[in-house]
C-alpha atoms as a PDB file:
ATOM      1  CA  UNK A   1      87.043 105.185 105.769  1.00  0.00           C
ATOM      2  CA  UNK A   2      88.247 103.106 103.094  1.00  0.00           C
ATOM      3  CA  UNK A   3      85.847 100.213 101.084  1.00  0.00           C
ATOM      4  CA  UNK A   4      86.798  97.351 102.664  1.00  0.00           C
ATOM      5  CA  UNK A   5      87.110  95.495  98.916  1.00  0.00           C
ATOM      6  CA  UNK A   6      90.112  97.774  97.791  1.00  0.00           C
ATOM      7  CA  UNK A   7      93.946  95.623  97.809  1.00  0.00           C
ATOM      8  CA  UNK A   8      96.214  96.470 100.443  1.00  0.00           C
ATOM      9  CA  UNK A   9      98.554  99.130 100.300  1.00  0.00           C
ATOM     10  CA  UNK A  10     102.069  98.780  99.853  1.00  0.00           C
ATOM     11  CA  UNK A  11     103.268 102.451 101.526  1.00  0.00           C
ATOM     12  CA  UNK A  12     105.923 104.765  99.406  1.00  0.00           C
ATOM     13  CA  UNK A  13     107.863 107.546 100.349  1.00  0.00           C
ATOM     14  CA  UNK A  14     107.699 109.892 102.897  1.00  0.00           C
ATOM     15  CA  UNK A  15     110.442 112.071 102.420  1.00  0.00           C
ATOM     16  CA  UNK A  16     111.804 112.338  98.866  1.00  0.00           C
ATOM     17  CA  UNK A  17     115.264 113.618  98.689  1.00  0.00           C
ATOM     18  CA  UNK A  18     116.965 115.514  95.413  1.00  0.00           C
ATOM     19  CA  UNK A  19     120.441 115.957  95.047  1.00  0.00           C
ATOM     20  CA  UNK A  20     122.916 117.114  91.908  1.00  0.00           C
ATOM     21  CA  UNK A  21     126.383 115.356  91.888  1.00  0.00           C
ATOM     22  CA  UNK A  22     129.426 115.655  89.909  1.00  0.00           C
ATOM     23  CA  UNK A  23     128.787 113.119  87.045  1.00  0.00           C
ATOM     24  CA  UNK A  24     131.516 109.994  87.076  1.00  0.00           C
ATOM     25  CA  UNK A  25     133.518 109.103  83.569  1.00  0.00           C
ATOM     26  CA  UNK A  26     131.304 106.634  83.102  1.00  0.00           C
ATOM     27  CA  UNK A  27     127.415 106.399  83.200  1.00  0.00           C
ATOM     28  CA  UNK A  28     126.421 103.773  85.910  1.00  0.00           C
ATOM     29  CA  UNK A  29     123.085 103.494  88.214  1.00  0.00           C
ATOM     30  CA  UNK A  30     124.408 102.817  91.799  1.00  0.00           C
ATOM     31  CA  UNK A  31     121.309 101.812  94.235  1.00  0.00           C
ATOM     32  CA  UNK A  32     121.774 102.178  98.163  1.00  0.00           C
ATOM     33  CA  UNK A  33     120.102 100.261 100.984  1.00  0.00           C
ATOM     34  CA  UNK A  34     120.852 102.962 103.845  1.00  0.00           C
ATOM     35  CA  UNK A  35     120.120 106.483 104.081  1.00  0.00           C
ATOM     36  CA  UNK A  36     123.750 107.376 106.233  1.00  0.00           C
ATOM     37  CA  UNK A  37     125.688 105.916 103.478  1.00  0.00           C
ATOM     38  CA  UNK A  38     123.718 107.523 100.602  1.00  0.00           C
ATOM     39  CA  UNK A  39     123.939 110.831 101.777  1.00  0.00           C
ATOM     40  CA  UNK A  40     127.581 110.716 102.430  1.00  0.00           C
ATOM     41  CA  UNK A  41     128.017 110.126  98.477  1.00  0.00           C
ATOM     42  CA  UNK A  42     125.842 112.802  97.425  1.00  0.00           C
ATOM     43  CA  UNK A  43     124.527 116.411  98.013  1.00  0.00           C
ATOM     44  CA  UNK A  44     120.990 116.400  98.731  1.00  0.00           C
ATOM     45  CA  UNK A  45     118.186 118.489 100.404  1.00  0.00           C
ATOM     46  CA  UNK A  46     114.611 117.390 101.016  1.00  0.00           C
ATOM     47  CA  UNK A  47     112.413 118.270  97.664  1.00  0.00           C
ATOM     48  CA  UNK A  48     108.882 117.045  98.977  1.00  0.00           C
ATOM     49  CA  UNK A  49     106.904 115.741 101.813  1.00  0.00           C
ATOM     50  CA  UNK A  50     103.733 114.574 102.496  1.00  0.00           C
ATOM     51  CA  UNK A  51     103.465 115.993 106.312  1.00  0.00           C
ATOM     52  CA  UNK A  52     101.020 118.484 105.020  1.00  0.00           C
ATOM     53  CA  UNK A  53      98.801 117.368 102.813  1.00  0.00           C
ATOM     54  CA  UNK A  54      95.179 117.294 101.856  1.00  0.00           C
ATOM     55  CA  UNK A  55      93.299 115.273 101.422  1.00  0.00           C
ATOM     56  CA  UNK A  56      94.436 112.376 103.320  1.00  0.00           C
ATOM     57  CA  UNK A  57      92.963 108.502 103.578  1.00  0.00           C
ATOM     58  CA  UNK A  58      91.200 109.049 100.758  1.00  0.00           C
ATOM     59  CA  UNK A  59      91.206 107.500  97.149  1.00  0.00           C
ATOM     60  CA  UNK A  60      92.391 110.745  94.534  1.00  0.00           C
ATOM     61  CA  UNK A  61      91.377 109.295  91.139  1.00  0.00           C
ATOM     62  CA  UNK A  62      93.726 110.763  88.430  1.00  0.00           C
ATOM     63  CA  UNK A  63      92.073 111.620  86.206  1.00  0.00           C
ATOM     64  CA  UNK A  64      90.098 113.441  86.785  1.00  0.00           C
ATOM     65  CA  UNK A  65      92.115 115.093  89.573  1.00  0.00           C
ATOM     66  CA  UNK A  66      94.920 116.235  88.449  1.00  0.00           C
ATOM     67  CA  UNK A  67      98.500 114.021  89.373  1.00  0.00           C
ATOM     68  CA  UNK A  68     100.260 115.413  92.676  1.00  0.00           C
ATOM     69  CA  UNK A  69     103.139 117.792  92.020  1.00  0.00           C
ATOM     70  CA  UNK A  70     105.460 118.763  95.002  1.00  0.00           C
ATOM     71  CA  UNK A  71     108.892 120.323  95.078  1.00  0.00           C
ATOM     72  CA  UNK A  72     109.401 119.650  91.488  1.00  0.00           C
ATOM     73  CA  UNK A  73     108.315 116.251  91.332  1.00  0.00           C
ATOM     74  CA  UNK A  74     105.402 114.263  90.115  1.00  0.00           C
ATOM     75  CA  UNK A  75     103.564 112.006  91.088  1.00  0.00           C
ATOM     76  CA  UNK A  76     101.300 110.011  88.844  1.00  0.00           C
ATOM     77  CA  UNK A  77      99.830 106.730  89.055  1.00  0.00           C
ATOM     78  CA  UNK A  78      99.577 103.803  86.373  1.00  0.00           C
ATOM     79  CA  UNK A  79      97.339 101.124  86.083  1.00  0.00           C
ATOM     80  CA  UNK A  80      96.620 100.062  89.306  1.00  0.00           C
ATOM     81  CA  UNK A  81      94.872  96.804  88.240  1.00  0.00           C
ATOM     82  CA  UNK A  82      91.424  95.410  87.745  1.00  0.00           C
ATOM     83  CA  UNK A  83      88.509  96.958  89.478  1.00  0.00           C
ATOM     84  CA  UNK A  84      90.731  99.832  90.307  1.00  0.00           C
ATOM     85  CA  UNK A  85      90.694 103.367  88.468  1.00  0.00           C
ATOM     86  CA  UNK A  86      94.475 105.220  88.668  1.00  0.00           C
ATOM     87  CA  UNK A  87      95.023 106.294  91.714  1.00  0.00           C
ATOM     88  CA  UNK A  88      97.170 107.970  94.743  1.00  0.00           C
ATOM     89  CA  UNK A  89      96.447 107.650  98.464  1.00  0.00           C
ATOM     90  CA  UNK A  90      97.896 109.648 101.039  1.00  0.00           C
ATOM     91  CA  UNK A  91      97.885 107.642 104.726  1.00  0.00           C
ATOM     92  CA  UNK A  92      98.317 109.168 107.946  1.00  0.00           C
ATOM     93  CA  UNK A  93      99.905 107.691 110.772  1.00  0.00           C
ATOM     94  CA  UNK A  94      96.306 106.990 112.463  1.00  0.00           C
ATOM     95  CA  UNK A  95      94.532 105.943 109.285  1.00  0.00           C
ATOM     96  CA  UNK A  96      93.357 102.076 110.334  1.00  0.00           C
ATOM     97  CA  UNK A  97      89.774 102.084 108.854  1.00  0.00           C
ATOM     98  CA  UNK A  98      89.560  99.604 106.410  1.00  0.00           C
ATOM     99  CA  UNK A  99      92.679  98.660 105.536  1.00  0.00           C
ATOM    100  CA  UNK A 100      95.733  97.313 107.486  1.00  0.00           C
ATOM    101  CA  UNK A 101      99.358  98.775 107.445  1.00  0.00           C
ATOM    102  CA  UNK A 102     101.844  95.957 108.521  1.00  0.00           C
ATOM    103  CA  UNK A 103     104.519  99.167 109.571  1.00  0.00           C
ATOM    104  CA  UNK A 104     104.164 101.438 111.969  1.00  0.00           C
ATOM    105  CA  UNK A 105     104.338 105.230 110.287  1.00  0.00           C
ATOM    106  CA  UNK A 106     105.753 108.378 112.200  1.00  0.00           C
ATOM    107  CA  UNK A 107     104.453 110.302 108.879  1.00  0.00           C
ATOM    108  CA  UNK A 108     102.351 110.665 106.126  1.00  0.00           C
ATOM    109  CA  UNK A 109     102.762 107.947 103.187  1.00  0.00           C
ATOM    110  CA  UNK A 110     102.090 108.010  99.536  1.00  0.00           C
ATOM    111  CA  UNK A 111     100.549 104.980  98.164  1.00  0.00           C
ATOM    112  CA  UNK A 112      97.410 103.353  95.849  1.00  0.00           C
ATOM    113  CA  UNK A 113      94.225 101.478  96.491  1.00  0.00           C
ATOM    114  CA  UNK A 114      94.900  98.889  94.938  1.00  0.00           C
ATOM    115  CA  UNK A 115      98.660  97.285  93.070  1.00  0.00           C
ATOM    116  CA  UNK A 116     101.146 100.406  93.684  1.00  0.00           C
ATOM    117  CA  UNK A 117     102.255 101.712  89.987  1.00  0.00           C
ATOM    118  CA  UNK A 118     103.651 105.403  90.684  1.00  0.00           C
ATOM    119  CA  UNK A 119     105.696 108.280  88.704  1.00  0.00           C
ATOM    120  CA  UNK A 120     107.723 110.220  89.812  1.00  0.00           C
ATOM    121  CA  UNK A 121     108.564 112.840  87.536  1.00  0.00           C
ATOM    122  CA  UNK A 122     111.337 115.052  87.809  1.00  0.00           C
ATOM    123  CA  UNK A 123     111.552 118.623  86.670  1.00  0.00           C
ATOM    124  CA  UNK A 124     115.161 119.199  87.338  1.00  0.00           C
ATOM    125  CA  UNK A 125     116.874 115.813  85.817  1.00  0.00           C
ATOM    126  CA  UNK A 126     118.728 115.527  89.332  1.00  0.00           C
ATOM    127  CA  UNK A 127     121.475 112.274  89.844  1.00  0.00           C
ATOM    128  CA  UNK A 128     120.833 111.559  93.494  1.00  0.00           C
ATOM    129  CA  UNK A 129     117.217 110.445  94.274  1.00  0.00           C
ATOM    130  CA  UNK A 130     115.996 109.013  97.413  1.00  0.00           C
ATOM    131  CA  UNK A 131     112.810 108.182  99.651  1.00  0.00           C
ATOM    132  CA  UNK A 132     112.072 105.704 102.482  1.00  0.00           C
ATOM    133  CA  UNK A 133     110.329 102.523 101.625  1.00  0.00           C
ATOM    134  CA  UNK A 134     107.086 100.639 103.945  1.00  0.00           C
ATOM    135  CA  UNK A 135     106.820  97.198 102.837  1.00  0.00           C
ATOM    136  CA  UNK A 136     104.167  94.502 103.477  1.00  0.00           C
ATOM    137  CA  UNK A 137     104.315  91.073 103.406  1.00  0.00           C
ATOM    138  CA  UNK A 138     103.782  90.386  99.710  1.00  0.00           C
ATOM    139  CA  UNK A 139     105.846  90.258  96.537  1.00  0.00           C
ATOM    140  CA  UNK A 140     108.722  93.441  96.821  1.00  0.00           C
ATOM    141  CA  UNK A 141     108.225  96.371  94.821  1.00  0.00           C
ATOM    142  CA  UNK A 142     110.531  97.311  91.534  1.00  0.00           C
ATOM    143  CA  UNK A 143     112.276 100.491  91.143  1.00  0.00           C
ATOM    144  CA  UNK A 144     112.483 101.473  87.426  1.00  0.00           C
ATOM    145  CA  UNK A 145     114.573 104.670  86.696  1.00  0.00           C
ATOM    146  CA  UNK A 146     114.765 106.630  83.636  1.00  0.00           C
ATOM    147  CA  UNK A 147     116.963 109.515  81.727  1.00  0.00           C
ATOM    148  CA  UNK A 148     115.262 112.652  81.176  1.00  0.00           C
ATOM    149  CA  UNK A 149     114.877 111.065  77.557  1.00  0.00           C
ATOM    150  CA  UNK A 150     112.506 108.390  78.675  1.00  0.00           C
ATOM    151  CA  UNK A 151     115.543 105.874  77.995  1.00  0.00           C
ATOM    152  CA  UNK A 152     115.119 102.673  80.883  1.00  0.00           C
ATOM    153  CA  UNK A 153     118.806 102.956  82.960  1.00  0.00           C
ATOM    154  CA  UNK A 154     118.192 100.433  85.453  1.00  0.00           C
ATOM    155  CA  UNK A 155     115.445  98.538  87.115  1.00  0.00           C
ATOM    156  CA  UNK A 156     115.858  97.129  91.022  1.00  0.00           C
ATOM    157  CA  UNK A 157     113.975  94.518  93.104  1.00  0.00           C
ATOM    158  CA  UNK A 158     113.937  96.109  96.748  1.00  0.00           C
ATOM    159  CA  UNK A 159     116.084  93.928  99.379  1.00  0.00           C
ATOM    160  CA  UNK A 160     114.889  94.915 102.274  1.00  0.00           C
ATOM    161  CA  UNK A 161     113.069  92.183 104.298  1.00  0.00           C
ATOM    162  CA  UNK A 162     109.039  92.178 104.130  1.00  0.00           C
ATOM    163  CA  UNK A 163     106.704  94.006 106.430  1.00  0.00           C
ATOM    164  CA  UNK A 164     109.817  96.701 107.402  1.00  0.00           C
ATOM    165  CA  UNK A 165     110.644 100.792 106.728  1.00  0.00           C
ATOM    166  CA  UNK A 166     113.229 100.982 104.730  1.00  0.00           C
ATOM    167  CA  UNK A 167     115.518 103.268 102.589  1.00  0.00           C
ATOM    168  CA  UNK A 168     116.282 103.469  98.878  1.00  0.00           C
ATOM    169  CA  UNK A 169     118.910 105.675  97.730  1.00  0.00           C
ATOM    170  CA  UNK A 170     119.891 106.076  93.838  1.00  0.00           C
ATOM    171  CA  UNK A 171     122.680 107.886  92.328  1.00  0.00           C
ATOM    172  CA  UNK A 172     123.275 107.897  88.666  1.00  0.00           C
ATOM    173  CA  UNK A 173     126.180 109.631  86.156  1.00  0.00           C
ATOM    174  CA  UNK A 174     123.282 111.205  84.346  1.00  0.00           C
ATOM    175  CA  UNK A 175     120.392 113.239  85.238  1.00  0.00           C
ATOM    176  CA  UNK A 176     117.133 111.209  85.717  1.00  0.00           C
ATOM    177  CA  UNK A 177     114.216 112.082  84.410  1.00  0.00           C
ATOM    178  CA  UNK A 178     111.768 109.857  86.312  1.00  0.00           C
ATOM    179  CA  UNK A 179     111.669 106.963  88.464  1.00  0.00           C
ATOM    180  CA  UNK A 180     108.804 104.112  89.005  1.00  0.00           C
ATOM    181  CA  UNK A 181     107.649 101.999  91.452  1.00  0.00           C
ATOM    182  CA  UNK A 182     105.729  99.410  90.694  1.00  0.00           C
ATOM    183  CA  UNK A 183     104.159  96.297  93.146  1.00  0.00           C
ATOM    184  CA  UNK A 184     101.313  93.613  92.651  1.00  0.00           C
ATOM    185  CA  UNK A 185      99.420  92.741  95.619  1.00  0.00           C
ATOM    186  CA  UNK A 186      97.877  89.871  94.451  1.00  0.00           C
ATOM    187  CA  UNK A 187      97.223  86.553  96.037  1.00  0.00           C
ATOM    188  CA  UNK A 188      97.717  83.510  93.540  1.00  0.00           C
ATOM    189  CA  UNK A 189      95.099  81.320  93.958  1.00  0.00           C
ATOM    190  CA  UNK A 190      97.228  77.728  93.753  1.00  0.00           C
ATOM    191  CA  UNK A 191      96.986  74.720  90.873  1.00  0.00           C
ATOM    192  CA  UNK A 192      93.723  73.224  90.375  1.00  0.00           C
ATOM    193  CA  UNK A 193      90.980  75.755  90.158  1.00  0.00           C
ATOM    194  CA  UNK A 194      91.715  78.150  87.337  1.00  0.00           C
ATOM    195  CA  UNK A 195      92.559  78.319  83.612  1.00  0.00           C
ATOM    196  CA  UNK A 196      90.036  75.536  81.978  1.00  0.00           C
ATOM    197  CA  UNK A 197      89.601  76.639  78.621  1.00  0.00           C
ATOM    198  CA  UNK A 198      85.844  76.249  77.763  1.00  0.00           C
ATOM    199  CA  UNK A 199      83.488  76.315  74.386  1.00  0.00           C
ATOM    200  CA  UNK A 200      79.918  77.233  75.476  1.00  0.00           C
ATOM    201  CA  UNK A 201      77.762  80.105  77.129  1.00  0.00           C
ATOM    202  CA  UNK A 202      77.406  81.365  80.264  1.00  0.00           C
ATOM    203  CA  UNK A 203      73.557  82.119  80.645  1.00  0.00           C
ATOM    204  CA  UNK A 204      71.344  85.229  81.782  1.00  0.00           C
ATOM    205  CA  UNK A 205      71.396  84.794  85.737  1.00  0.00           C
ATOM    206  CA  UNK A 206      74.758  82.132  86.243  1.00  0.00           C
ATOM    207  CA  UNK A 207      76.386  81.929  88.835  1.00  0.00           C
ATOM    208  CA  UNK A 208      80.332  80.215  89.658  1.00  0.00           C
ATOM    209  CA  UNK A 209      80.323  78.077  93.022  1.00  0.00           C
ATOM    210  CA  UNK A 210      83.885  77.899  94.554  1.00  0.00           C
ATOM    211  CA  UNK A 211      84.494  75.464  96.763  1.00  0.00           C
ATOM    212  CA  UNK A 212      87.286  76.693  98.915  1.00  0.00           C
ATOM    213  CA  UNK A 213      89.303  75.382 102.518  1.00  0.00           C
ATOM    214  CA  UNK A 214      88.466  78.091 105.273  1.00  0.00           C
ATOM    215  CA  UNK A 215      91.944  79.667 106.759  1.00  0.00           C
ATOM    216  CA  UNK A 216      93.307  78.879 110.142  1.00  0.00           C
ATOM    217  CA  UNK A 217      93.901  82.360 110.752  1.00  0.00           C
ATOM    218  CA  UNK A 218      91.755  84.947 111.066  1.00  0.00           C
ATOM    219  CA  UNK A 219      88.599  86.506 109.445  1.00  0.00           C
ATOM    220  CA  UNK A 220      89.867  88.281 106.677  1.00  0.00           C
ATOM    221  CA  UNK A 221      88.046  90.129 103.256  1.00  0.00           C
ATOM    222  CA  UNK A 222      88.834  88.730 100.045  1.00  0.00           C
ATOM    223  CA  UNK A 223      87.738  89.357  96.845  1.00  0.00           C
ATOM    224  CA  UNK A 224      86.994  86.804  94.345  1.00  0.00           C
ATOM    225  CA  UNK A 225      87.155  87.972  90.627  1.00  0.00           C
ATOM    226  CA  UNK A 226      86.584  85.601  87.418  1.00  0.00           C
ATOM    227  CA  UNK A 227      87.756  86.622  84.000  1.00  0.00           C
ATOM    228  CA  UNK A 228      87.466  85.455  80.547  1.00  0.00           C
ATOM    229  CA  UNK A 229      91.141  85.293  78.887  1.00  0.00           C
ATOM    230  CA  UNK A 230      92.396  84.135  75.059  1.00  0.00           C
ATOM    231  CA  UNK A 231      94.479  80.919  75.924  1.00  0.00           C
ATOM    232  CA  UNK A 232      97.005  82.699  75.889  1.00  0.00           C
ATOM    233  CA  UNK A 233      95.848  84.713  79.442  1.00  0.00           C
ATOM    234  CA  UNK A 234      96.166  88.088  77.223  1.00  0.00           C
ATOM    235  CA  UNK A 235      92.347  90.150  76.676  1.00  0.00           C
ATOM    236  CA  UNK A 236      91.088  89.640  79.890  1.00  0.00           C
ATOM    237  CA  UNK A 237      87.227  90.809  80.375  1.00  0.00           C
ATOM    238  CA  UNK A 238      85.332  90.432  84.125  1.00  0.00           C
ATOM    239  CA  UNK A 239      83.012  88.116  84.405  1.00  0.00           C
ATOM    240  CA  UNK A 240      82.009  88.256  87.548  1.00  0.00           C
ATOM    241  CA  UNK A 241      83.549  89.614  90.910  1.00  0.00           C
ATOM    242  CA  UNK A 242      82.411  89.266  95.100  1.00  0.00           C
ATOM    243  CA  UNK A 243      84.142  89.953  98.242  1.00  0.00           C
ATOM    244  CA  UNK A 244      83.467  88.310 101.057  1.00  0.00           C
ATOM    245  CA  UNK A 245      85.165  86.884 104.562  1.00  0.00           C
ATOM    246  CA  UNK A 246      87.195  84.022 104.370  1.00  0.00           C
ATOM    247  CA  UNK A 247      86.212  82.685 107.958  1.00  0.00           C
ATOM    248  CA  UNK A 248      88.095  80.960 110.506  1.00  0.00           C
ATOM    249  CA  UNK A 249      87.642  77.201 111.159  1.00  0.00           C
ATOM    250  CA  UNK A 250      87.656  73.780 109.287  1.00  0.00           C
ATOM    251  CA  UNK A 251      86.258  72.519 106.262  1.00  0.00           C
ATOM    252  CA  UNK A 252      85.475  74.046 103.240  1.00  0.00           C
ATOM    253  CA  UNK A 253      82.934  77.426 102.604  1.00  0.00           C
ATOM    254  CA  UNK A 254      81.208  77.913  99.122  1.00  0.00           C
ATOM    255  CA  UNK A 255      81.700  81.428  97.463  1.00  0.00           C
ATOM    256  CA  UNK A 256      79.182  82.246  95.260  1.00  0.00           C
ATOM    257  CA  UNK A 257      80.042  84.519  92.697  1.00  0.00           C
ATOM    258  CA  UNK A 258      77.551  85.692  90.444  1.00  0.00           C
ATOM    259  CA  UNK A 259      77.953  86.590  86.605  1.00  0.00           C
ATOM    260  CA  UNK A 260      75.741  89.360  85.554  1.00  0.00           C
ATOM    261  CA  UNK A 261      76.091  89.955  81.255  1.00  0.00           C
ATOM    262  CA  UNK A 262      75.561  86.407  79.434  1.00  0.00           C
ATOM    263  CA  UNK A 263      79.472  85.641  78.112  1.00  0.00           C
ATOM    264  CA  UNK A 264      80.112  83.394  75.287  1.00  0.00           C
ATOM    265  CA  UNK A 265      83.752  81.286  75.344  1.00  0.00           C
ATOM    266  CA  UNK A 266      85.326  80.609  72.027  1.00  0.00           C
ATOM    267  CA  UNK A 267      88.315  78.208  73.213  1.00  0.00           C
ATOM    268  CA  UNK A 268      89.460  80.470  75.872  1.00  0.00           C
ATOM    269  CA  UNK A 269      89.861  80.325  79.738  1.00  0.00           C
ATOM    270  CA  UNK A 270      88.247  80.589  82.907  1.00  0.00           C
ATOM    271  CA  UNK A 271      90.470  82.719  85.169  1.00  0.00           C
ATOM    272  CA  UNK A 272      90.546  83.437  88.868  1.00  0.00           C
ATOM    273  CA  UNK A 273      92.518  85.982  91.313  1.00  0.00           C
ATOM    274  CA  UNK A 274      92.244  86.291  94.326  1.00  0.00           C
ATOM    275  CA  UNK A 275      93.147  89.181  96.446  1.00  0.00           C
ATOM    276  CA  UNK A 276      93.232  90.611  99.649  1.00  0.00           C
ATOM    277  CA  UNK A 277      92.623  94.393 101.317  1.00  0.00           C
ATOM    278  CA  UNK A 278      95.412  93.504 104.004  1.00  0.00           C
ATOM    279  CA  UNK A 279      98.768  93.850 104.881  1.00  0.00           C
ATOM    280  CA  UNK A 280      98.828  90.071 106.079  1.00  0.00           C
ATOM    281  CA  UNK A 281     100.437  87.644 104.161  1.00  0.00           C
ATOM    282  CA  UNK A 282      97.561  84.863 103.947  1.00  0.00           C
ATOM    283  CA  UNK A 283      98.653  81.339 102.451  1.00  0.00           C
ATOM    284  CA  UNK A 284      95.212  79.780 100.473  1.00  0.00           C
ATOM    285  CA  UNK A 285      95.667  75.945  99.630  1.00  0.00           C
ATOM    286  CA  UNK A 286      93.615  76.219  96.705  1.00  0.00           C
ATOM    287  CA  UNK A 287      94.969  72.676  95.654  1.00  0.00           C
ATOM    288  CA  UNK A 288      91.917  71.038  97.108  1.00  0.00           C
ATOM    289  CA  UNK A 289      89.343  73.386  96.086  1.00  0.00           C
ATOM    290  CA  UNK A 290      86.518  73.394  93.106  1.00  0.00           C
ATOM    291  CA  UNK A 291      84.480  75.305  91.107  1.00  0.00           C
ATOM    292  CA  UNK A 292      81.600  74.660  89.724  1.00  0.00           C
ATOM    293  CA  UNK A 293      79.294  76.472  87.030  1.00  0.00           C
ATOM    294  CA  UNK A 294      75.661  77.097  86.788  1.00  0.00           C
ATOM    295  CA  UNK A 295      73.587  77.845  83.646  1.00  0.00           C
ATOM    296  CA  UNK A 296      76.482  77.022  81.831  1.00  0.00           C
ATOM    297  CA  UNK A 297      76.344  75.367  78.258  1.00  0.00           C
ATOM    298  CA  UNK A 298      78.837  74.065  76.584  1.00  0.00           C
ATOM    299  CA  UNK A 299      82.333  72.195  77.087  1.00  0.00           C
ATOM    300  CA  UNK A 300      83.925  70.713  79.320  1.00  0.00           C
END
């Protein structure tokens, strides 16, 4: 089953298809939308699948596993963002424990606990790529594609609406050496309650008291994490991190989220995310919320 605190997954391809063309005058990337169309313009044949693989619904950390290599491509995850080690994560059709899929699959999908940030690498520099797409609700992914150089040729936001299978197709006048997709999953946690830049220390034992609106939805796990940034938001280091249920109802809940190494702040900021395991899109109005320190001394 998987950990109830991971982000939700944003699913990737299913099928990946490889084709070589005859290369135009001129070097262009073209990106398609739908699968008939693309594979009228080129000459493809499926390269790899994920029908049979093992192990599925279960976190592969890379390293120390080794990334996934299939019909000539591979696959390789990225930073995947806080909390979260590299990744891949191969979902079956049936896999509903622990984390929710707002598509239904017919297949086996390649994704990440956690933002999706994947690879894929190609051994034969082909100019016709393409896979279907799973979306969920939050921001769309990008699609960055690459020469067998390492050169950037293009980089695409997906179209297609949110929470729907899709298709991206990709034909370019010169062989590509590796393509990336790349999607944050995070929730932003509104104005108001983040970002204070502070002068003091946060003592042995502290804890941070948020002050938050219940939603008017459903029970849902979130994870609150606190960091210390330069004012700048770059250097991030944890501070502190829980995950708990954002309950239904009225009113306001406390989240209590304790900070276990003694931090000192030198003119930097207090930063919170907020994210979710789901594929639900889930709308916080942080506006009215606080957060409150204990054990803290210093300024403000």
């Amino acid at each position: 089953m998987k950990d109830q605190t991971i982000s939700q997954l944003i699913l990737l391809p299913t099928i990946l298809t490889l084709g070589v063309l005859a290369q135009p005058a001129n070097a262009q990337i073209v990106f398609y939308d739908n699968a008939a169309t693309f594979e009228a313009a080129s000459t493809s044949s499926v390269a790899a699948t994920f029908y049979g693989f093992t192990p599925v619904n279960v976190d592969i950390p890379i390293p120390p596993n080794p990334p996934i290599s299939l019909g000539g491509v591979t696959f390789t995850p990225g930073n995947v963002g806080p909390g979260e080690n590299p990744n891949l994560f191969v979902a079956t059709p049936t896999a509903t424990a622990g984390v929710m899929f707002s598509v239904p699959r017919a297949n086996n999908v390649l994704t990440c606990s956690g933002n999706e940030n994947i690879d894929m690498a190609f051994s034969t520099g082909p100019t016709a790529v393409g896979f279907d797409t799973y979306l969920n609700p939050f921001t769309p992914p990008t699609v960055s594609v690459y020469d067998v150089h390492g050169n950037l040729l293009a980089t695409h936001v997906l179209t297609q609406p949110p929470s729907t299978k899709g298709f991206l197709g990709i034909i370019s006048a010169v062989p590509i050496g590796k393509v990336n997709w790349s999607a944050d999953d995070r929730i932003d946690t509104g104005h108001g309650v983040s970002d204070p830049i502070l002068d003091g220390i946060v003592l042995p034992g502290a804890t941070f008291k948020l002050t938050a609106p219940r939603t008017a939805g459903l029970n849902l796990a979130i994870t609150y994490r606190l960091e210390i940034t330069n004012a700048d938001g770059s250097g991030a280091q944890r501070l502190g991190e829980v995950t708990q249920v954002l309950s239904v109802g009225l009113g306001s809940q406390t989240i209590t989220i304790p900070v276990n190494t003694p931090a000192v702040f030198n003119n930097q900021r207090l930063k919170l995310t907020i994210s979710s395991i789901a594929g639900i899109n889930v709308n916080l109005q942080m506006d009215s919320s606080s957060i409150e320190a204990t054990s803290f001394v210093g300024t403000p």
